[in-house]
C-alpha atoms as a PDB file:
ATOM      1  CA  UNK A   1     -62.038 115.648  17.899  1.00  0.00           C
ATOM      2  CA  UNK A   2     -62.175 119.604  16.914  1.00  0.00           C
ATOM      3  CA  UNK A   3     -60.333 122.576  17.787  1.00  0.00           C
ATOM      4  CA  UNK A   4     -61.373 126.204  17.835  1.00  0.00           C
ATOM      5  CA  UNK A   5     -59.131 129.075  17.403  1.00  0.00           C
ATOM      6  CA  UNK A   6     -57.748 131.147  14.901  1.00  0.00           C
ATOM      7  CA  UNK A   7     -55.532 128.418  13.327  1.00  0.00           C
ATOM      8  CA  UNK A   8     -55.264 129.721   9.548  1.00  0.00           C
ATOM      9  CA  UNK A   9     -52.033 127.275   9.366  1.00  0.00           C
ATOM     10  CA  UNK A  10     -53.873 124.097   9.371  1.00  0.00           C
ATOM     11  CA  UNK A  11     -53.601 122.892   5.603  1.00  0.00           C
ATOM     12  CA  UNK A  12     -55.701 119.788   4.389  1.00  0.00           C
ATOM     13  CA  UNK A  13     -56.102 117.118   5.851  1.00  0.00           C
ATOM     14  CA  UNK A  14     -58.086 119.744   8.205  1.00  0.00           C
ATOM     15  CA  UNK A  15     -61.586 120.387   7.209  1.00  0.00           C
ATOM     16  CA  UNK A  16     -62.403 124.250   8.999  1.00  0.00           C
ATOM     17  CA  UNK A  17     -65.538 126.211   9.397  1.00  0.00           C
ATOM     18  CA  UNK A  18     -65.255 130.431  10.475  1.00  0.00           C
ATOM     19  CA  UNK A  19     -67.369 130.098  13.595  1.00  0.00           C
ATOM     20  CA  UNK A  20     -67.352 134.142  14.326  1.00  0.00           C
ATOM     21  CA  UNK A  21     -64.958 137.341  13.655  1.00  0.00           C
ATOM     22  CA  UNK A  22     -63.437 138.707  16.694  1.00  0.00           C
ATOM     23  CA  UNK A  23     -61.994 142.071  16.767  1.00  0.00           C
ATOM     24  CA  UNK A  24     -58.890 142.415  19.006  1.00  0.00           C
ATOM     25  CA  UNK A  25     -58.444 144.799  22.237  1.00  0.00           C
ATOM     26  CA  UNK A  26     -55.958 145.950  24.606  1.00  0.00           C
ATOM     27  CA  UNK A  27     -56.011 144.606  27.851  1.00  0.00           C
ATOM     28  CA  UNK A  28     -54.416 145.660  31.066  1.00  0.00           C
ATOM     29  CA  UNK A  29     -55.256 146.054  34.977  1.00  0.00           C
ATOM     30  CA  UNK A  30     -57.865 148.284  36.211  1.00  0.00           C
ATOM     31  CA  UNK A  31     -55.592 150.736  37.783  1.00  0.00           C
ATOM     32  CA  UNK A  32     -53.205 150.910  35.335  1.00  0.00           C
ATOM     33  CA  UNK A  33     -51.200 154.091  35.937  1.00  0.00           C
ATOM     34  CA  UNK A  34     -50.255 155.488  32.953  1.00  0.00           C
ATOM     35  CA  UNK A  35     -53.573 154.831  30.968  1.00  0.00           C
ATOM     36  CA  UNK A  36     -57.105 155.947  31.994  1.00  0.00           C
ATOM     37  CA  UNK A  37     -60.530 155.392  29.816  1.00  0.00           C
ATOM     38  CA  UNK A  38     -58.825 155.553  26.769  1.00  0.00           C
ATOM     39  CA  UNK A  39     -55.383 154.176  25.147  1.00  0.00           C
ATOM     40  CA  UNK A  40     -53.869 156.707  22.864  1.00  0.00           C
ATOM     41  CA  UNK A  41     -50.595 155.639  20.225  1.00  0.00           C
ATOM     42  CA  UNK A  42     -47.924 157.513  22.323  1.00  0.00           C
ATOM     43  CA  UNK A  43     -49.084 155.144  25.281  1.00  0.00           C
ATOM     44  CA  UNK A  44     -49.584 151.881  23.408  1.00  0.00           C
ATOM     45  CA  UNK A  45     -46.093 152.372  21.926  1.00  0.00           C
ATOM     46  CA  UNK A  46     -44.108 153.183  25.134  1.00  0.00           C
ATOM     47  CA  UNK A  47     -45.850 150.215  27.304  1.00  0.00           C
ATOM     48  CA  UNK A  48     -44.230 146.840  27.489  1.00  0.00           C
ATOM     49  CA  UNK A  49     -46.431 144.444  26.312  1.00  0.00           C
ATOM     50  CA  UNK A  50     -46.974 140.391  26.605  1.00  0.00           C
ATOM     51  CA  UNK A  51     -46.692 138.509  23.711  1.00  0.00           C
ATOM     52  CA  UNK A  52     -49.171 135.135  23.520  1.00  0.00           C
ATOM     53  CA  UNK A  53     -47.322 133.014  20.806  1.00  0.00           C
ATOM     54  CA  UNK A  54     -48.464 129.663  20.215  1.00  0.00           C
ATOM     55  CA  UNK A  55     -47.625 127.566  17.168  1.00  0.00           C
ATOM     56  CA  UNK A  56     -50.590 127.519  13.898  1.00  0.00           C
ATOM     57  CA  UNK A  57     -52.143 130.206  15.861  1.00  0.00           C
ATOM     58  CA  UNK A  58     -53.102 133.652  13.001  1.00  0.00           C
ATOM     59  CA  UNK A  59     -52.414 135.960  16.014  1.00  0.00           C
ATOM     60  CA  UNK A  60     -49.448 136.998  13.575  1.00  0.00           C
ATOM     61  CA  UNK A  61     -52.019 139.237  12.199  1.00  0.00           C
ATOM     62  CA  UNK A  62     -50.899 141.765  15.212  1.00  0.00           C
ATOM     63  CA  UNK A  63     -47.915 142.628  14.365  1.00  0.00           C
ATOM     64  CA  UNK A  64     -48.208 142.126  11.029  1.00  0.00           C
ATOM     65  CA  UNK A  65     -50.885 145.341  11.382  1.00  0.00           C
ATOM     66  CA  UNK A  66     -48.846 147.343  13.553  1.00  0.00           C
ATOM     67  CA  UNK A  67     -45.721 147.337  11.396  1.00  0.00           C
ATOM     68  CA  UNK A  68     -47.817 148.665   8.669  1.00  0.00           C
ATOM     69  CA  UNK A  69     -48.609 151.421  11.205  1.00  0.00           C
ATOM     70  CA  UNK A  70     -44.839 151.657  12.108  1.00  0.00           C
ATOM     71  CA  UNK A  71     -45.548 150.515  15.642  1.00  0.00           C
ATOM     72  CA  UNK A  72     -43.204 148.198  17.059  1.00  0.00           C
ATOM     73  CA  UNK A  73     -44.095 146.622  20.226  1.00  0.00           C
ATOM     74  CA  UNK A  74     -41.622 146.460  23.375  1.00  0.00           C
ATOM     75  CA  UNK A  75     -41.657 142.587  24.253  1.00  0.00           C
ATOM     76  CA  UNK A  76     -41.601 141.730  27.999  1.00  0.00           C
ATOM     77  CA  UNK A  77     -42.744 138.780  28.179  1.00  0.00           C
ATOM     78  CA  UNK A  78     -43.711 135.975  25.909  1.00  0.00           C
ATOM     79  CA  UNK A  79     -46.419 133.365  27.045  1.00  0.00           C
ATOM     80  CA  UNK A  80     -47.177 129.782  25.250  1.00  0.00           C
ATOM     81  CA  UNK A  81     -51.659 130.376  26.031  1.00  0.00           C
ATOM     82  CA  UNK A  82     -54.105 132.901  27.765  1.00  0.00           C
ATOM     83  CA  UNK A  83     -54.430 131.309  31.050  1.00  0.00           C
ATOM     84  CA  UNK A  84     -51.369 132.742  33.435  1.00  0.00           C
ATOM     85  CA  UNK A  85     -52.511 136.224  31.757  1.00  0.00           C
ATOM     86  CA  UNK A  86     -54.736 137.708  34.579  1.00  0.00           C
ATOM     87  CA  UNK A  87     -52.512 137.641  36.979  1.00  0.00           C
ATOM     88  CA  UNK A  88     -49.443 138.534  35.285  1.00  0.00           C
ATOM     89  CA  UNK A  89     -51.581 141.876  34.375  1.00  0.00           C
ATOM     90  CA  UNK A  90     -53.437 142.350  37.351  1.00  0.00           C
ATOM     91  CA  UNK A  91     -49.461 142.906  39.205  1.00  0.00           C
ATOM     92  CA  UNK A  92     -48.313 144.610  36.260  1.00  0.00           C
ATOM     93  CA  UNK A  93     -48.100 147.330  33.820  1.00  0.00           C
ATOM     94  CA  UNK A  94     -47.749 145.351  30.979  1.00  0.00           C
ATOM     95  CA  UNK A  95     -49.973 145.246  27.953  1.00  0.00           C
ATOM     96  CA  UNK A  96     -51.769 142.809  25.955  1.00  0.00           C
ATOM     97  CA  UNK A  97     -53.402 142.456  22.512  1.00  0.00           C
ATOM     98  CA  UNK A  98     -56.326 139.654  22.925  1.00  0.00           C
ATOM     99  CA  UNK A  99     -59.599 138.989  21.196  1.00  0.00           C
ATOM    100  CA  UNK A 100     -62.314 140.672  22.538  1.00  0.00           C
ATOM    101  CA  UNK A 101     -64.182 137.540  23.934  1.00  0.00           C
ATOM    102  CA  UNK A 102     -61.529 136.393  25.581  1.00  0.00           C
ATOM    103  CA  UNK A 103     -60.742 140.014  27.183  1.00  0.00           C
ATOM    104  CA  UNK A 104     -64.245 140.355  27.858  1.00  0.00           C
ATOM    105  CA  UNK A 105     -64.478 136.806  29.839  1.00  0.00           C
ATOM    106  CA  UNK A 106     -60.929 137.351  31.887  1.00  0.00           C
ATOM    107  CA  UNK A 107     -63.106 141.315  32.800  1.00  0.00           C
ATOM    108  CA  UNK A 108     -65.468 139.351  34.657  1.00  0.00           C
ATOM    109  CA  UNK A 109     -63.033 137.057  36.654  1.00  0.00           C
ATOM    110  CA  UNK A 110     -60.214 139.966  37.230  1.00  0.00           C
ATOM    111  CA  UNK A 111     -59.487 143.481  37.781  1.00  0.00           C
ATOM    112  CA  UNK A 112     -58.711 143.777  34.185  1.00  0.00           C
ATOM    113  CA  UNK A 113     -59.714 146.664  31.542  1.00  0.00           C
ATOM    114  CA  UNK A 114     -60.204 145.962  27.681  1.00  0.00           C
ATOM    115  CA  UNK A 115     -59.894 149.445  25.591  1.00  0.00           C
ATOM    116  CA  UNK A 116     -59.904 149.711  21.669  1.00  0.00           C
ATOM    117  CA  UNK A 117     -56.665 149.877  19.998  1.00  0.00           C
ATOM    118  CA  UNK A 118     -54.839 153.327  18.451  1.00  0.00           C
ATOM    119  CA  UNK A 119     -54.416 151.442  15.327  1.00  0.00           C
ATOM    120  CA  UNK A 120     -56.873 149.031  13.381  1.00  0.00           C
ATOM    121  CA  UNK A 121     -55.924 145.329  13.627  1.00  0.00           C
ATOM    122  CA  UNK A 122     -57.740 143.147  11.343  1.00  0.00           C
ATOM    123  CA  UNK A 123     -60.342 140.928  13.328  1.00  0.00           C
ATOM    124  CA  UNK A 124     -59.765 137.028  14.373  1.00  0.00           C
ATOM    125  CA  UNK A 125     -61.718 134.866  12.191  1.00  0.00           C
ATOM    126  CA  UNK A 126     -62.408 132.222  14.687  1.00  0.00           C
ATOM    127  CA  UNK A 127     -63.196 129.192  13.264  1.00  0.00           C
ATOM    128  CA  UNK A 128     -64.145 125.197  14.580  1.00  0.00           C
ATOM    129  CA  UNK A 129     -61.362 122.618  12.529  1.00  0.00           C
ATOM    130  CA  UNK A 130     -61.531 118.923  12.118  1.00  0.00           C
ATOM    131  CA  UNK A 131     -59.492 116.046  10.763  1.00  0.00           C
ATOM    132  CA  UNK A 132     -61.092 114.836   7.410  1.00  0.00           C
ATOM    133  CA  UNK A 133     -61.131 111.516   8.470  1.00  0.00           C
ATOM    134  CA  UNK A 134     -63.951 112.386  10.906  1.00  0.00           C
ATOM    135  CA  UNK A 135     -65.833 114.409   8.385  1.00  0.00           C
ATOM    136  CA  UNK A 136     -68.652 111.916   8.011  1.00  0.00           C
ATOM    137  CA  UNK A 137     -68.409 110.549  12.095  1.00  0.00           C
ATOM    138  CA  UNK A 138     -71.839 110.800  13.667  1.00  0.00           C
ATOM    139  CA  UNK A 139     -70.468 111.627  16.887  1.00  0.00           C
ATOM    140  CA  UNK A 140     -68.034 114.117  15.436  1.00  0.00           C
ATOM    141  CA  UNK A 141     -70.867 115.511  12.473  1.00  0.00           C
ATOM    142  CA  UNK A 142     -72.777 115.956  16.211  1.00  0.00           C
ATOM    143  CA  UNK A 143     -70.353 118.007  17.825  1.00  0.00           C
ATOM    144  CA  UNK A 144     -69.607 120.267  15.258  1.00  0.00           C
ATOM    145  CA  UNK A 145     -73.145 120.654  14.650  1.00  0.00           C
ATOM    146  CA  UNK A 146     -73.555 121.956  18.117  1.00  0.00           C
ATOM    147  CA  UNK A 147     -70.454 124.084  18.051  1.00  0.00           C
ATOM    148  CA  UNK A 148     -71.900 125.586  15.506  1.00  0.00           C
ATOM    149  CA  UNK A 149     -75.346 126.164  16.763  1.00  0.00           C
ATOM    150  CA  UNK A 150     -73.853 127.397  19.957  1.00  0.00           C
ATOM    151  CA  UNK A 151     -71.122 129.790  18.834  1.00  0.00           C
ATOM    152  CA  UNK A 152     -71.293 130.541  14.842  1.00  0.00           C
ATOM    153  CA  UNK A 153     -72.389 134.334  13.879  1.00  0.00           C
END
């Protein structure tokens, strides 16, 4: 019926609505060796990091940012969504680049740590999307009324 995300791909026949910005992090275990309370370039650079690449998704953004910076970012391992991403850090050194919500809810279920990023990344614009067809659907007009009463900045 919707979908949330930062999906700037969709092109009409999808109807969209920003919900909220979300700045990005860097996210990695607790006890990461090499990195304490802060994550400095030389670091960030030298890590291996996990890519999260999904198709329509704007995460692009990343390194799109980072080779304006003249970062580019050692690869490990590439992952199709979020979900397999607290454990794969929590028995690793490996790095990731996430929206701060999501870092900030996968903090409270795992022995994770989010830290700000050595370089500026533009934020997520994080928005609720919907098939035009549906754009006058009571149950769907509902739905995105909530979403947007729930979640919208």
């Amino acid at each position: 019926d919707v979908a949330v995300g930062f999906l700037p791909a969709l092109p009409p026949p999808v109807r969209s609505r920003r919900l909220f910005r979300d700045p990005y992090v860097c996210m990695m275990r607790a006890d990461h060796p090499g990195i304490g309370a802060s994550l400095t370039r030389r670091a960030f650079v030298e890590a291996s990091h996990v890519l999260v690449s999904s198709m329509g998704s704007g995460h692009r953004v990343i390194e799109e940012a980072l080779e304006k910076h003249g970062i580019t970012r050692r690869i490990a391992l590439r992952v199709p969504h979020f979900t397999v991403l607290p454990t794969v850090l929590e028995c690793t050194d490996l790095l990731l680049t996430i929206p701060l919500r999501i870092a900030r809810a996968l903090e409270k279920e795992s022995r994770l740590k989010a830290l700000k990023l050595p370089v500026p990344i533009p934020a997520a614009d994080i928005g609720l999307h919907w098939h035009e067809r549906v754009e006058r659907d009571p149950g769907n007009v509902w739905l995105r009324k909530m979403m947007v009463e729930l979640f919208a900045e």
